[in-house]
C-alpha atoms as a PDB file:
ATOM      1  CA  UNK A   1       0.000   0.000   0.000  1.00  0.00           C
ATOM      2  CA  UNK A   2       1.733   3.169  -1.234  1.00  0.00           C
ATOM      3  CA  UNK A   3       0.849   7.014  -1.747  1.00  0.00           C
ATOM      4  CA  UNK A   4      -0.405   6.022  -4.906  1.00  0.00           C
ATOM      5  CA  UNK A   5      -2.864   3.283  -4.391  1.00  0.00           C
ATOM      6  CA  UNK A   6      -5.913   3.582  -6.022  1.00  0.00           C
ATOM      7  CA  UNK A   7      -9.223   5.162  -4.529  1.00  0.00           C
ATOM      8  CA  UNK A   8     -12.636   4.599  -6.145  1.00  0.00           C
ATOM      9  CA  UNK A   9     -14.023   6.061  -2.773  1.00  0.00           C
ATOM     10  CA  UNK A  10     -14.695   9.600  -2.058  1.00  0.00           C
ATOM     11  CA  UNK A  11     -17.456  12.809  -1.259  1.00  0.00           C
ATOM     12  CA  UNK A  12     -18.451  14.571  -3.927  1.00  0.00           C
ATOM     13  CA  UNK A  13     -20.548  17.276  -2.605  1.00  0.00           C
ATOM     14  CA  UNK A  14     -20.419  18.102   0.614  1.00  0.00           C
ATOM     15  CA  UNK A  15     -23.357  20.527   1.707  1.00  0.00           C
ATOM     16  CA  UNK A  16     -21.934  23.801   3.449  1.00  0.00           C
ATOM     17  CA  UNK A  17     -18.633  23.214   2.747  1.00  0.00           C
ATOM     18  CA  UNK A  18     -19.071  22.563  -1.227  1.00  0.00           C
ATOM     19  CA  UNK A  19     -21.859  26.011  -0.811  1.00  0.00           C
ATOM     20  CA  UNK A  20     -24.792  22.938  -1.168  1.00  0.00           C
ATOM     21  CA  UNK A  21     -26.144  22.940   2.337  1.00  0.00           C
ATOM     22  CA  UNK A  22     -28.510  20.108   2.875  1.00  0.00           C
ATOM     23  CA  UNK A  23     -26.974  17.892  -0.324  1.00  0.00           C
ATOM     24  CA  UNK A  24     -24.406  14.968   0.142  1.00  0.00           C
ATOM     25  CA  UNK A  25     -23.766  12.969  -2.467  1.00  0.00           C
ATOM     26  CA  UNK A  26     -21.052  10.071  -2.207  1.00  0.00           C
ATOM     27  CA  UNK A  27     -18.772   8.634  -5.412  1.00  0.00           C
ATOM     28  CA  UNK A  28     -18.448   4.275  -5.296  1.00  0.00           C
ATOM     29  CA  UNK A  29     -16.821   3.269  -8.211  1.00  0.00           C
ATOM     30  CA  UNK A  30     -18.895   4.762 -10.409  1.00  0.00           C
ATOM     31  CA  UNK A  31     -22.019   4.587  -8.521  1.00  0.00           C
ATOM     32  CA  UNK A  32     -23.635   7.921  -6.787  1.00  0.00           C
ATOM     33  CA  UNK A  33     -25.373   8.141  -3.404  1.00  0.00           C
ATOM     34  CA  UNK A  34     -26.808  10.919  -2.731  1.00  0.00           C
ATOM     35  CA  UNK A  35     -28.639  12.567   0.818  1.00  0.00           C
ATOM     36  CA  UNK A  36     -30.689  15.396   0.993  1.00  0.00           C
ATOM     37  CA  UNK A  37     -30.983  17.315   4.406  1.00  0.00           C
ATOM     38  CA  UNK A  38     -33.755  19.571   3.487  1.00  0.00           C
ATOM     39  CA  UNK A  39     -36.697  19.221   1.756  1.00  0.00           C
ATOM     40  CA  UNK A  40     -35.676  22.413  -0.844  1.00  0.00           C
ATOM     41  CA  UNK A  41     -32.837  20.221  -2.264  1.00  0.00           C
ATOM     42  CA  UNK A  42     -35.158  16.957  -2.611  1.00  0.00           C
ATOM     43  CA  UNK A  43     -37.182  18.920  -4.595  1.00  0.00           C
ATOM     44  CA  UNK A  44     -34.282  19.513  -6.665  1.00  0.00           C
ATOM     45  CA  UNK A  45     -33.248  16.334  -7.387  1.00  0.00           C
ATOM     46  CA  UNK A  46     -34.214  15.566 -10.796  1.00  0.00           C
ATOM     47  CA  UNK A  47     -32.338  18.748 -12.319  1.00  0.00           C
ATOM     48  CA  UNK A  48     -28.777  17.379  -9.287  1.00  0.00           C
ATOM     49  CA  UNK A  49     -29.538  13.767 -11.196  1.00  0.00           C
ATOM     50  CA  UNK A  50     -29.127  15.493 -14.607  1.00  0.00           C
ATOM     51  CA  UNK A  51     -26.222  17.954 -13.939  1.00  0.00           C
ATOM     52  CA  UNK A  52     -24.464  14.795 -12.165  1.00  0.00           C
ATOM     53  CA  UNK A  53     -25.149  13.039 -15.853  1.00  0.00           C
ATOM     54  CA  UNK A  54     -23.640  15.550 -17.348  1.00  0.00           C
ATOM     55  CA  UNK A  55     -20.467  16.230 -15.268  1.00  0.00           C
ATOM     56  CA  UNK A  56     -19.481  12.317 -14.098  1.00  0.00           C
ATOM     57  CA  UNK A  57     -20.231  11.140 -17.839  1.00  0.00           C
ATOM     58  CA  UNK A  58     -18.930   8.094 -18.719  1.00  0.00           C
ATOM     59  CA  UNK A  59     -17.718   6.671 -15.569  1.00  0.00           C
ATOM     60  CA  UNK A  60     -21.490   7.106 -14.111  1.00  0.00           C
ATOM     61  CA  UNK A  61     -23.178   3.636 -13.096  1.00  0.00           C
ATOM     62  CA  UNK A  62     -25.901   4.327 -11.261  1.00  0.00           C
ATOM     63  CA  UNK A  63     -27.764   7.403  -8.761  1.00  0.00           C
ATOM     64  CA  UNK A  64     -29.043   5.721  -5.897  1.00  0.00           C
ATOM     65  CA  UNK A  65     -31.881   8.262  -3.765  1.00  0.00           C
ATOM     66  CA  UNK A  66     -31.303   7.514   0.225  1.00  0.00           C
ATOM     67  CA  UNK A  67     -33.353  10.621   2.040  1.00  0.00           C
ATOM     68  CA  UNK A  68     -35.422   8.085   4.364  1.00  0.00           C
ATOM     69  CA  UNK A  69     -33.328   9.082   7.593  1.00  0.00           C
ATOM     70  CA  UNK A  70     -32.409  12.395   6.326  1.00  0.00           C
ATOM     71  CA  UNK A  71     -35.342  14.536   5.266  1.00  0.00           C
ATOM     72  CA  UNK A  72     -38.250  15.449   8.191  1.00  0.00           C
ATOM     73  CA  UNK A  73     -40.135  12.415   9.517  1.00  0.00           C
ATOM     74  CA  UNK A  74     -43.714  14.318   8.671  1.00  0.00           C
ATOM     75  CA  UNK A  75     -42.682  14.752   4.976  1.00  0.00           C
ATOM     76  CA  UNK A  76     -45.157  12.730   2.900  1.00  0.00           C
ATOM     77  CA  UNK A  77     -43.762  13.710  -0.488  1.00  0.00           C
ATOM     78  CA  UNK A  78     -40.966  11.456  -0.182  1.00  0.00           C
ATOM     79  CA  UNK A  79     -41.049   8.672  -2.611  1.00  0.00           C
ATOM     80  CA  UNK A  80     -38.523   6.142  -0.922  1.00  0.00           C
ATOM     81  CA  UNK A  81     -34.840   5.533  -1.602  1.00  0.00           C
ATOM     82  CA  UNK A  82     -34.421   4.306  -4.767  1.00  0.00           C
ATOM     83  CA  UNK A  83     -32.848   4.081  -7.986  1.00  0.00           C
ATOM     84  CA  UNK A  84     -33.198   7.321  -9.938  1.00  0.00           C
ATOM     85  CA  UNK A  85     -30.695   6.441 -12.778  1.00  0.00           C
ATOM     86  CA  UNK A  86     -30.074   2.917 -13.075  1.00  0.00           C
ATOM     87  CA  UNK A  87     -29.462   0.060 -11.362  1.00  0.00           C
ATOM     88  CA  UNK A  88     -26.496  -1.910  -9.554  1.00  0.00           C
ATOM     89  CA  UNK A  89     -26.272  -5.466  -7.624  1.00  0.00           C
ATOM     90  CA  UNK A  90     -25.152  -4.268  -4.211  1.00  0.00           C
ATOM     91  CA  UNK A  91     -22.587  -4.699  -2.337  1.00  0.00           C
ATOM     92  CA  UNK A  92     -19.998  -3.106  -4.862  1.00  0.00           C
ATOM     93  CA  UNK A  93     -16.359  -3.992  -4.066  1.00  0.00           C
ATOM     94  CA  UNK A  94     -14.566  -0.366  -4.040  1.00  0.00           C
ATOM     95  CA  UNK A  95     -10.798   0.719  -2.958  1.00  0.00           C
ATOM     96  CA  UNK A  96      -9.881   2.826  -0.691  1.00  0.00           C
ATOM     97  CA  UNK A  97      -5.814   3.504  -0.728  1.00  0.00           C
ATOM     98  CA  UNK A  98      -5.614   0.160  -2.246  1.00  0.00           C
ATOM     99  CA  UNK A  99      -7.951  -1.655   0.784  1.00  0.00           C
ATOM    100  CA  UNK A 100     -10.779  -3.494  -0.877  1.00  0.00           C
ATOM    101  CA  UNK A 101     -14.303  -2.555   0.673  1.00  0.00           C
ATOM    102  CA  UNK A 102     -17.534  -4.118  -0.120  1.00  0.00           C
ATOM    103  CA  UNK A 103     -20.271  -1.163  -0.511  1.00  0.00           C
ATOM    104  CA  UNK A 104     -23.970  -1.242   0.335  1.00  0.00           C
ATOM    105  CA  UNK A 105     -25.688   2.083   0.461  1.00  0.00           C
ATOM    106  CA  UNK A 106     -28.772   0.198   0.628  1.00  0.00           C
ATOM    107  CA  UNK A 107     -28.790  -1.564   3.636  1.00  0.00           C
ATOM    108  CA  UNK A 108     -25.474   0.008   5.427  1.00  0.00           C
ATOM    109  CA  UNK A 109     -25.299   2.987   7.677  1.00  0.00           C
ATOM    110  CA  UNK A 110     -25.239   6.768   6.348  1.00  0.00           C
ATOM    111  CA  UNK A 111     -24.436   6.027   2.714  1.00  0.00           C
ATOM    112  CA  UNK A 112     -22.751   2.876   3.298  1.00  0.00           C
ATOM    113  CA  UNK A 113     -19.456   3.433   4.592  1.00  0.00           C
ATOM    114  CA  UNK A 114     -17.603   6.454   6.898  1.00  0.00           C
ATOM    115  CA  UNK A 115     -15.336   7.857   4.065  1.00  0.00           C
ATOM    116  CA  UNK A 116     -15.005  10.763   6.269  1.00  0.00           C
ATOM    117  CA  UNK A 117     -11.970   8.768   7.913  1.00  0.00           C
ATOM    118  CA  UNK A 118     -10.061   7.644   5.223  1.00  0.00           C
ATOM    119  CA  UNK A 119      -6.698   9.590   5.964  1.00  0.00           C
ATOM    120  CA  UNK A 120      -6.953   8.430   9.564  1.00  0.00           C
ATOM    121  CA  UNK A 121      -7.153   4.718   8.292  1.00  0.00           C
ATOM    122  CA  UNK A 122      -3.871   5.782   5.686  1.00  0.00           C
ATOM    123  CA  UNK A 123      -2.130   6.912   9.087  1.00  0.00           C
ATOM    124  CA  UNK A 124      -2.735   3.958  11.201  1.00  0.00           C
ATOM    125  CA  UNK A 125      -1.503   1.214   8.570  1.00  0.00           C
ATOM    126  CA  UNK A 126       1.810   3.490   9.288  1.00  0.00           C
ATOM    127  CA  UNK A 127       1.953   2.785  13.052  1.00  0.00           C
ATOM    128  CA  UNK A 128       0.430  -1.066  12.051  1.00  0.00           C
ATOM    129  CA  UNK A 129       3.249  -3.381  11.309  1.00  0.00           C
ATOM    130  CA  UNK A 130       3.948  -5.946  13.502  1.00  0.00           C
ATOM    131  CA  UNK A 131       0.767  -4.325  16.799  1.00  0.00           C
ATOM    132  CA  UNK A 132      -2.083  -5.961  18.253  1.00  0.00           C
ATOM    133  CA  UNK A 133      -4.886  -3.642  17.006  1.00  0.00           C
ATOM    134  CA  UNK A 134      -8.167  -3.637  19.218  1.00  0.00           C
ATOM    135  CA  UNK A 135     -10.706  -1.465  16.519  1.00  0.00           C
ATOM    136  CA  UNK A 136     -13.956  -0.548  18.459  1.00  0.00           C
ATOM    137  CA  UNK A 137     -16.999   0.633  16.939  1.00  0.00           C
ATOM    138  CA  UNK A 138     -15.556  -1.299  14.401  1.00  0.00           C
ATOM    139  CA  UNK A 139     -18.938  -1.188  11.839  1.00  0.00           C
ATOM    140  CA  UNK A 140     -17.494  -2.361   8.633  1.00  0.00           C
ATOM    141  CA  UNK A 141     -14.224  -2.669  10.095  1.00  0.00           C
ATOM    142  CA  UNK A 142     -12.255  -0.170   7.900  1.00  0.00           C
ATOM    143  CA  UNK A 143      -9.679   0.502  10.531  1.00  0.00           C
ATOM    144  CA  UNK A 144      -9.134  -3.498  11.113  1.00  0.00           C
ATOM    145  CA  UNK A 145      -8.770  -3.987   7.095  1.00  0.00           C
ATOM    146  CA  UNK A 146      -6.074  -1.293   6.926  1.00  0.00           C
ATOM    147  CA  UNK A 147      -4.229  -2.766   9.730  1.00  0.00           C
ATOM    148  CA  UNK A 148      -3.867  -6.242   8.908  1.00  0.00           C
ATOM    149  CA  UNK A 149      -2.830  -4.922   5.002  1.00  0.00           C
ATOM    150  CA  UNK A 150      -0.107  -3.103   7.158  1.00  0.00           C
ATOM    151  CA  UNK A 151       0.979  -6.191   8.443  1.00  0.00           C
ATOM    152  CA  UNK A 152      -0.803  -6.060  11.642  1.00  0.00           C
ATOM    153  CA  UNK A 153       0.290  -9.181  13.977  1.00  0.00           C
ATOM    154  CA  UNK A 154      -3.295  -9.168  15.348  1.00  0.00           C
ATOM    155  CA  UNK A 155      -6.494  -7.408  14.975  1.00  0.00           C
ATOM    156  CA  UNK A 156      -9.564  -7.854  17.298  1.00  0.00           C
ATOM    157  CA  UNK A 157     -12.892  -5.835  15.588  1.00  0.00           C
ATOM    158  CA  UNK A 158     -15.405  -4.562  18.225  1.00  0.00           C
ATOM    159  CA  UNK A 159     -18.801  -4.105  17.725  1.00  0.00           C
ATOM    160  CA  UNK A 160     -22.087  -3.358  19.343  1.00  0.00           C
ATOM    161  CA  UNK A 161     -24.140  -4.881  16.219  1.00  0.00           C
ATOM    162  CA  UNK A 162     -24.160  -8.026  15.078  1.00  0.00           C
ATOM    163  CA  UNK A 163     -24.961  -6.422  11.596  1.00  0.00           C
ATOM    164  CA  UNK A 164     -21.868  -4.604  11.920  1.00  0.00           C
ATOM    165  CA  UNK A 165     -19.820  -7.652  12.870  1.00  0.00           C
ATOM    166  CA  UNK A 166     -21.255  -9.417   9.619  1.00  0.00           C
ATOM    167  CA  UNK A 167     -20.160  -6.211   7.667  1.00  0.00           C
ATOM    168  CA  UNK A 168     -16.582  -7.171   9.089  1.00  0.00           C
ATOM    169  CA  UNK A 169     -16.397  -9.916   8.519  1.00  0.00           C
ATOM    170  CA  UNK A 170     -17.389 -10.266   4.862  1.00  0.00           C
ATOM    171  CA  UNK A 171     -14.569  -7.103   4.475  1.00  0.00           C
ATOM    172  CA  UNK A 172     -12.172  -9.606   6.362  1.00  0.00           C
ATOM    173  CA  UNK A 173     -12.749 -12.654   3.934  1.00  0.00           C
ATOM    174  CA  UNK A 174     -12.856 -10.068   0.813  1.00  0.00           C
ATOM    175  CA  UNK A 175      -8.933  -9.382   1.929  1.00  0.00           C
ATOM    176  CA  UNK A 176      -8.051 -12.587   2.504  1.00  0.00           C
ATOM    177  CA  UNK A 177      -6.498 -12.452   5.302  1.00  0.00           C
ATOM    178  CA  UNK A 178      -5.139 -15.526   7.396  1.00  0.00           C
ATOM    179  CA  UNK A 179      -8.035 -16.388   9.649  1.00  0.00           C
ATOM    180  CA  UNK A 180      -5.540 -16.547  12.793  1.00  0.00           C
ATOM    181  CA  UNK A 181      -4.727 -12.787  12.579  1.00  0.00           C
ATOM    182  CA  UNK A 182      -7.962 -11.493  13.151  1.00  0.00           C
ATOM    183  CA  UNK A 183     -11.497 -11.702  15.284  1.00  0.00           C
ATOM    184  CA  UNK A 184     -14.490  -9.878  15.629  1.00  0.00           C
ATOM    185  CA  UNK A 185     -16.482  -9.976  19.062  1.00  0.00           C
ATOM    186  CA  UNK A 186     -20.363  -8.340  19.647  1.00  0.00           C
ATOM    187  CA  UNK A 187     -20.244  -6.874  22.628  1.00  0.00           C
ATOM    188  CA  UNK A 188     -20.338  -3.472  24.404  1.00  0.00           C
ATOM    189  CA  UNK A 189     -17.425  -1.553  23.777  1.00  0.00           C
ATOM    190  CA  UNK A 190     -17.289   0.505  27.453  1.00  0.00           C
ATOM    191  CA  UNK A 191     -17.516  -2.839  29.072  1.00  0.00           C
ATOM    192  CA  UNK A 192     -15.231  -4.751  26.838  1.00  0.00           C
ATOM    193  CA  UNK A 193     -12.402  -2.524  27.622  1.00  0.00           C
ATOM    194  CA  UNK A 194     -12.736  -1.907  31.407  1.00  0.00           C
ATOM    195  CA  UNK A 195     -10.913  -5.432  31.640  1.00  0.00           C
ATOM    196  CA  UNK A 196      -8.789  -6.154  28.635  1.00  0.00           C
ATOM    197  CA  UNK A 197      -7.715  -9.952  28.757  1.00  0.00           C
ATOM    198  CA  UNK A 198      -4.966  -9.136  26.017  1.00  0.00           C
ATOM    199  CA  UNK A 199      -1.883  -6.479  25.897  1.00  0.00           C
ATOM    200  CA  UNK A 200      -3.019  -4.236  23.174  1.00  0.00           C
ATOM    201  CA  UNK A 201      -0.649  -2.231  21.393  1.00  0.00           C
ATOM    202  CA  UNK A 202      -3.162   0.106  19.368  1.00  0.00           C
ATOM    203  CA  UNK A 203      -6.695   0.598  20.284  1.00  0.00           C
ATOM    204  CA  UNK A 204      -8.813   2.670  17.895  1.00  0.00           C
ATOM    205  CA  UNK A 205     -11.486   4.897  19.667  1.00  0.00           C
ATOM    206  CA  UNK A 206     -14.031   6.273  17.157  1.00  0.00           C
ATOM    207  CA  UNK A 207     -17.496   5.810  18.313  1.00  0.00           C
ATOM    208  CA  UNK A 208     -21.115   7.327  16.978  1.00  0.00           C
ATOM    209  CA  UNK A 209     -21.749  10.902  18.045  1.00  0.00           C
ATOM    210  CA  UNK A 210     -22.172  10.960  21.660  1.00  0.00           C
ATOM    211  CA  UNK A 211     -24.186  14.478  21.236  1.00  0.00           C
ATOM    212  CA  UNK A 212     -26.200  15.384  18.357  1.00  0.00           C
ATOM    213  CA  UNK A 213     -27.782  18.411  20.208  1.00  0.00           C
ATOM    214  CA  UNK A 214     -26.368  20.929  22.557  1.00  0.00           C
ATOM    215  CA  UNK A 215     -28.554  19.627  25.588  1.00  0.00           C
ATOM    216  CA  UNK A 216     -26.547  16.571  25.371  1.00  0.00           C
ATOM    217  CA  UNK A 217     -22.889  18.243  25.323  1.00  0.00           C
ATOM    218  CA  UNK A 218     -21.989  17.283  29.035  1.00  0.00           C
ATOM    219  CA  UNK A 219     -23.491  13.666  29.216  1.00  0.00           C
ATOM    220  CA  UNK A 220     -21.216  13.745  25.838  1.00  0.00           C
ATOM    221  CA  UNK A 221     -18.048  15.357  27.575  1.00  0.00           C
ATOM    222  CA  UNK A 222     -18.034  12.579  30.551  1.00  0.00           C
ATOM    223  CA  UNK A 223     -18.612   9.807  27.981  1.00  0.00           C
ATOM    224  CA  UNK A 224     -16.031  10.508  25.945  1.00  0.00           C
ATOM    225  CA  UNK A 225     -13.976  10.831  28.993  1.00  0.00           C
ATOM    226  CA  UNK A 226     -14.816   7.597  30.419  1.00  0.00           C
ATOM    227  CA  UNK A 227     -14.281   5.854  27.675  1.00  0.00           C
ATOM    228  CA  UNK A 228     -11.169   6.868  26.751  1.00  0.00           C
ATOM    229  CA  UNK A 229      -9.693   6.390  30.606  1.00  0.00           C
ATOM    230  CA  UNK A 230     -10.981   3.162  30.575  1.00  0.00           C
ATOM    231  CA  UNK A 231      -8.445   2.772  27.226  1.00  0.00           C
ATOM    232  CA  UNK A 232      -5.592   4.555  28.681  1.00  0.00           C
ATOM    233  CA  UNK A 233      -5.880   2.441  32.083  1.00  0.00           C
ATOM    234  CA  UNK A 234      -5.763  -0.888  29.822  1.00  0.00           C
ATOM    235  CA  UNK A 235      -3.136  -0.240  27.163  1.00  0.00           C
ATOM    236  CA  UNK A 236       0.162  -1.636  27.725  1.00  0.00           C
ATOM    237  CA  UNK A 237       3.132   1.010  28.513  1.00  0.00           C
ATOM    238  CA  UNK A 238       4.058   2.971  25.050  1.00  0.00           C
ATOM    239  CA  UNK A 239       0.800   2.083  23.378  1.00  0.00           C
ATOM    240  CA  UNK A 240      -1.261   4.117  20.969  1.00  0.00           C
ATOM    241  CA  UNK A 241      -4.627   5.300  20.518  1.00  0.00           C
ATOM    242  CA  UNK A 242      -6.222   6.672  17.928  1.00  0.00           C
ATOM    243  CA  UNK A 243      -9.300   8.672  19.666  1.00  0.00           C
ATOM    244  CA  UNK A 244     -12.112  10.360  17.668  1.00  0.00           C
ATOM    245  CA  UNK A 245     -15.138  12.280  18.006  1.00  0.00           C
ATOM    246  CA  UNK A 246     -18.086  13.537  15.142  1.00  0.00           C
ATOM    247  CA  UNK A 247     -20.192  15.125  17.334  1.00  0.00           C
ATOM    248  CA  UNK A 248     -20.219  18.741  15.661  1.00  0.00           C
ATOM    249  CA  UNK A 249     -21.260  20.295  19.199  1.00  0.00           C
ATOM    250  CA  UNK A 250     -18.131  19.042  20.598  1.00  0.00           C
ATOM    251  CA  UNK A 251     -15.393  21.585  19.553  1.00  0.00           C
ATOM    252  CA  UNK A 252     -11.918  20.854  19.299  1.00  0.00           C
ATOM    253  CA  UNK A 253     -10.595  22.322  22.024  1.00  0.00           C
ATOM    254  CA  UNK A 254     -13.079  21.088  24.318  1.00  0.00           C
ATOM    255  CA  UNK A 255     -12.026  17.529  22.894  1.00  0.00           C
ATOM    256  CA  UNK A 256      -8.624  17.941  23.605  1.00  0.00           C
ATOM    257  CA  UNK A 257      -9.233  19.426  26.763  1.00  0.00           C
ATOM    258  CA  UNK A 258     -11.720  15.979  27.622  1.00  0.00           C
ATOM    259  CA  UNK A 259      -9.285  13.499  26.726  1.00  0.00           C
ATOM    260  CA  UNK A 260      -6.325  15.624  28.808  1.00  0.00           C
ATOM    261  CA  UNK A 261      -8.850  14.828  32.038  1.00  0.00           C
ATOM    262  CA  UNK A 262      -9.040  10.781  30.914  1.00  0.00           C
ATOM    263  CA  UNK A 263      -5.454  10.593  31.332  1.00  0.00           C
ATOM    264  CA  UNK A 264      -5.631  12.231  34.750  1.00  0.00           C
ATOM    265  CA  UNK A 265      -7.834  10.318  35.874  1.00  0.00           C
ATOM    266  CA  UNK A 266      -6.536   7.434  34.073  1.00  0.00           C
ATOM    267  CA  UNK A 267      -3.364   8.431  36.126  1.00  0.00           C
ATOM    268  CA  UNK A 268      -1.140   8.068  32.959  1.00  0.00           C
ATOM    269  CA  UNK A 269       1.394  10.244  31.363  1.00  0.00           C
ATOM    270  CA  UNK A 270      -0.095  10.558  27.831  1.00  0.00           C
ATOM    271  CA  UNK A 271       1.561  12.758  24.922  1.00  0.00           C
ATOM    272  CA  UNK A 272      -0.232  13.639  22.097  1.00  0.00           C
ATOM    273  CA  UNK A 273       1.656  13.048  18.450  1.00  0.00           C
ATOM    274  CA  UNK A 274      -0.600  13.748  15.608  1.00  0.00           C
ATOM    275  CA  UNK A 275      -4.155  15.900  15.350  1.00  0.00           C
ATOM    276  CA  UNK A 276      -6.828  14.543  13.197  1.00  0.00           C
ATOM    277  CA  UNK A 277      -9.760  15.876  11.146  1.00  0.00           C
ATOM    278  CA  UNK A 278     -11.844  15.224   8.230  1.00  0.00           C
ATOM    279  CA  UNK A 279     -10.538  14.877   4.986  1.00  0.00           C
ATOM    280  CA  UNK A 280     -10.205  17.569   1.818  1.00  0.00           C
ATOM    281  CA  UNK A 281     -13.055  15.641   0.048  1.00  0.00           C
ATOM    282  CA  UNK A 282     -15.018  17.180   3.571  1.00  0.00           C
ATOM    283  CA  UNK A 283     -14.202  20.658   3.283  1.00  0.00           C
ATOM    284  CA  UNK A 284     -15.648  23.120   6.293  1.00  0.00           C
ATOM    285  CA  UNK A 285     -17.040  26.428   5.147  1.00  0.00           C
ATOM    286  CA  UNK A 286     -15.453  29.754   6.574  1.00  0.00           C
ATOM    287  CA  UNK A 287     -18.632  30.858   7.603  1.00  0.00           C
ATOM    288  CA  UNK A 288     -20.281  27.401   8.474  1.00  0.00           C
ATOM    289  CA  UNK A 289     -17.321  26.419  11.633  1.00  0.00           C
ATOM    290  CA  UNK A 290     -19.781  23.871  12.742  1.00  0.00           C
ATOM    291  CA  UNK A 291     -18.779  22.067   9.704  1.00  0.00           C
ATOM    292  CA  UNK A 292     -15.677  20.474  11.165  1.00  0.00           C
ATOM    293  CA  UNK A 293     -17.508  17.790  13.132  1.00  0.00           C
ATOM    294  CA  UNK A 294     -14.972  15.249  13.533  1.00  0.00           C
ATOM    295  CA  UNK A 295     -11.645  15.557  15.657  1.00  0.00           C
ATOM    296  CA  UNK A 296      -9.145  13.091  16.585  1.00  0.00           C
ATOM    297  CA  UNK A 297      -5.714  12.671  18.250  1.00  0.00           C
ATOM    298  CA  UNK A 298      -2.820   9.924  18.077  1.00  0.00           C
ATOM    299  CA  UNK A 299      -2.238   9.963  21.815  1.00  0.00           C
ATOM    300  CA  UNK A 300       0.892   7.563  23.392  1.00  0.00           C
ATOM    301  CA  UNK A 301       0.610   6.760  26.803  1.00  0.00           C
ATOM    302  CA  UNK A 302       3.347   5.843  29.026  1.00  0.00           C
END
């Protein structure tokens, strides 16, 4: 895996930050998702389908319409995800720096996979070779792919949902990996890791939003800081974790500032070596700050 590995994978539009607000659409190989956020842009649609024609051209395979969790539960207009310019069999195997993913905006979370951490993945297969990776929140197990195509000496995926777990697992078998280097385990991550039974040398962090409305900041603030002492207290001496979060009420300092209290009360000496956020293909508006939702740090703790 190189620099120069291919990507099929990426955002397109991004609402605020591609001067859209309320549009998303996401690029699979050929194959368009797109998200509408407001009811203005759904009504849009057919003239976004047509200008997408136009500009993708020949590499277009198919427009796939997924508003059902996006648009206002009492809007009756909506006419149901579907196919507004052909049709695909899903899943669709796509790359991602090289990693093969199987795709299905259909039946998968958000519009089928979080691109939105793609450089963060990139960065871990560098700190990879030779760990024991522990990825929680796994979902489709991005993180756990990347690691073993590092050369990972063992990856453990952690998941709440047995759906995700499948996900995994069918990403797992697409790579071929050796069936020794890796497992996946359903359980609650906050409990899993208050009592690690192995000496982990990574443990990736990046769980759902914990806040998705200002009322829930502080229950947000101490669950992002339990969580992550729980990791620091478990990690073996010199380990790394890669910590996230995409709640966009959450600012970065305030982040920072949460997971500098887990190591205090973790009682660990923790130093922080790299500072994460959403990729190019995620742009944040000048005017629209709220737009950088996800932070992350590479913390080592001693």
């Amino acid at each position: 895996m190189t620099e120069k590995s291919e990507t099929t994978i990426f955002r397109l539009i991004h609402a605020e930050g591609d001067f859209l607000p309320g549009l998303i659409i996401d690029y699979y190989d050929g194959n368009l998702v797109i998200q509408c956020h407001s009811i203005g842009m759904y009504r849009d649609v057919e003239k976004i389908k047509l200008a997408l024609i136009e500009v993708v051209g020949k590499k277009l395979k198919s427009i796939y319409l997924k508003c059902s969790g996006t648009l206002p539960k009492d809007y009756n207009d909506y006419q149901g995800d579907q196919y507004i310019f052909n049709e695909t069999v899903t899943p669709v195997v796509s790359l991602e720096h090289g990693n093969k993913f199987n795709i299905d905006w259909i039946t998968g979370q958000k519009t089928g996979f979080f691109i939105d951490q793609r450089e963060s993945r990139f960065l871990l297969a560098r700190y990879a070779k030779g760990k024991k990776v522990l990825n929680t929140f796994c979902y489709s197990g991005g993180f756990s792919v990347y690691a073993l195509n590092a050369g990972a000496k063992l990856v453990h995926s952690l998941d709440s949902s047995q759906k995700a777990i499948d996900l995994t697992e069918q990403n797992i078998l697409l790579g071929k990996f050796p069936a020794e280097k890796h497992e996946s385990f359903v359980a609650d991550t906050m409990d899993f890791i208050k009592d690690l039974k192995l000496d982990y040398d990574i443990i990736i962090l990046d769980p759902p939003a914990f806040a998705k409305h200002r009322s829930a900041k502080h229950n947000a603030i101490q669950g992002y800081k339990r969580l992550n002492a729980h990791a620091m207290r478990q990690i073996k001496p010199g380990g790394i974790i890669f910590t996230y979060s995409c709640s966009q009420v959450i600012e970065k300092g305030l982040f920072t500032n949460t997971i500098i209290s887990a190591a205090i009360a973790a009682e660990r000496n923790v130093r922080i070596l790299e500072q994460l956020h959403q990729p190019a293909d995620h742009p944040i508006n000048a005017n629209h700050p709220e737009g950088e939702y996800l932070k992350g740090l590479v913390i080592q703790v001693d």
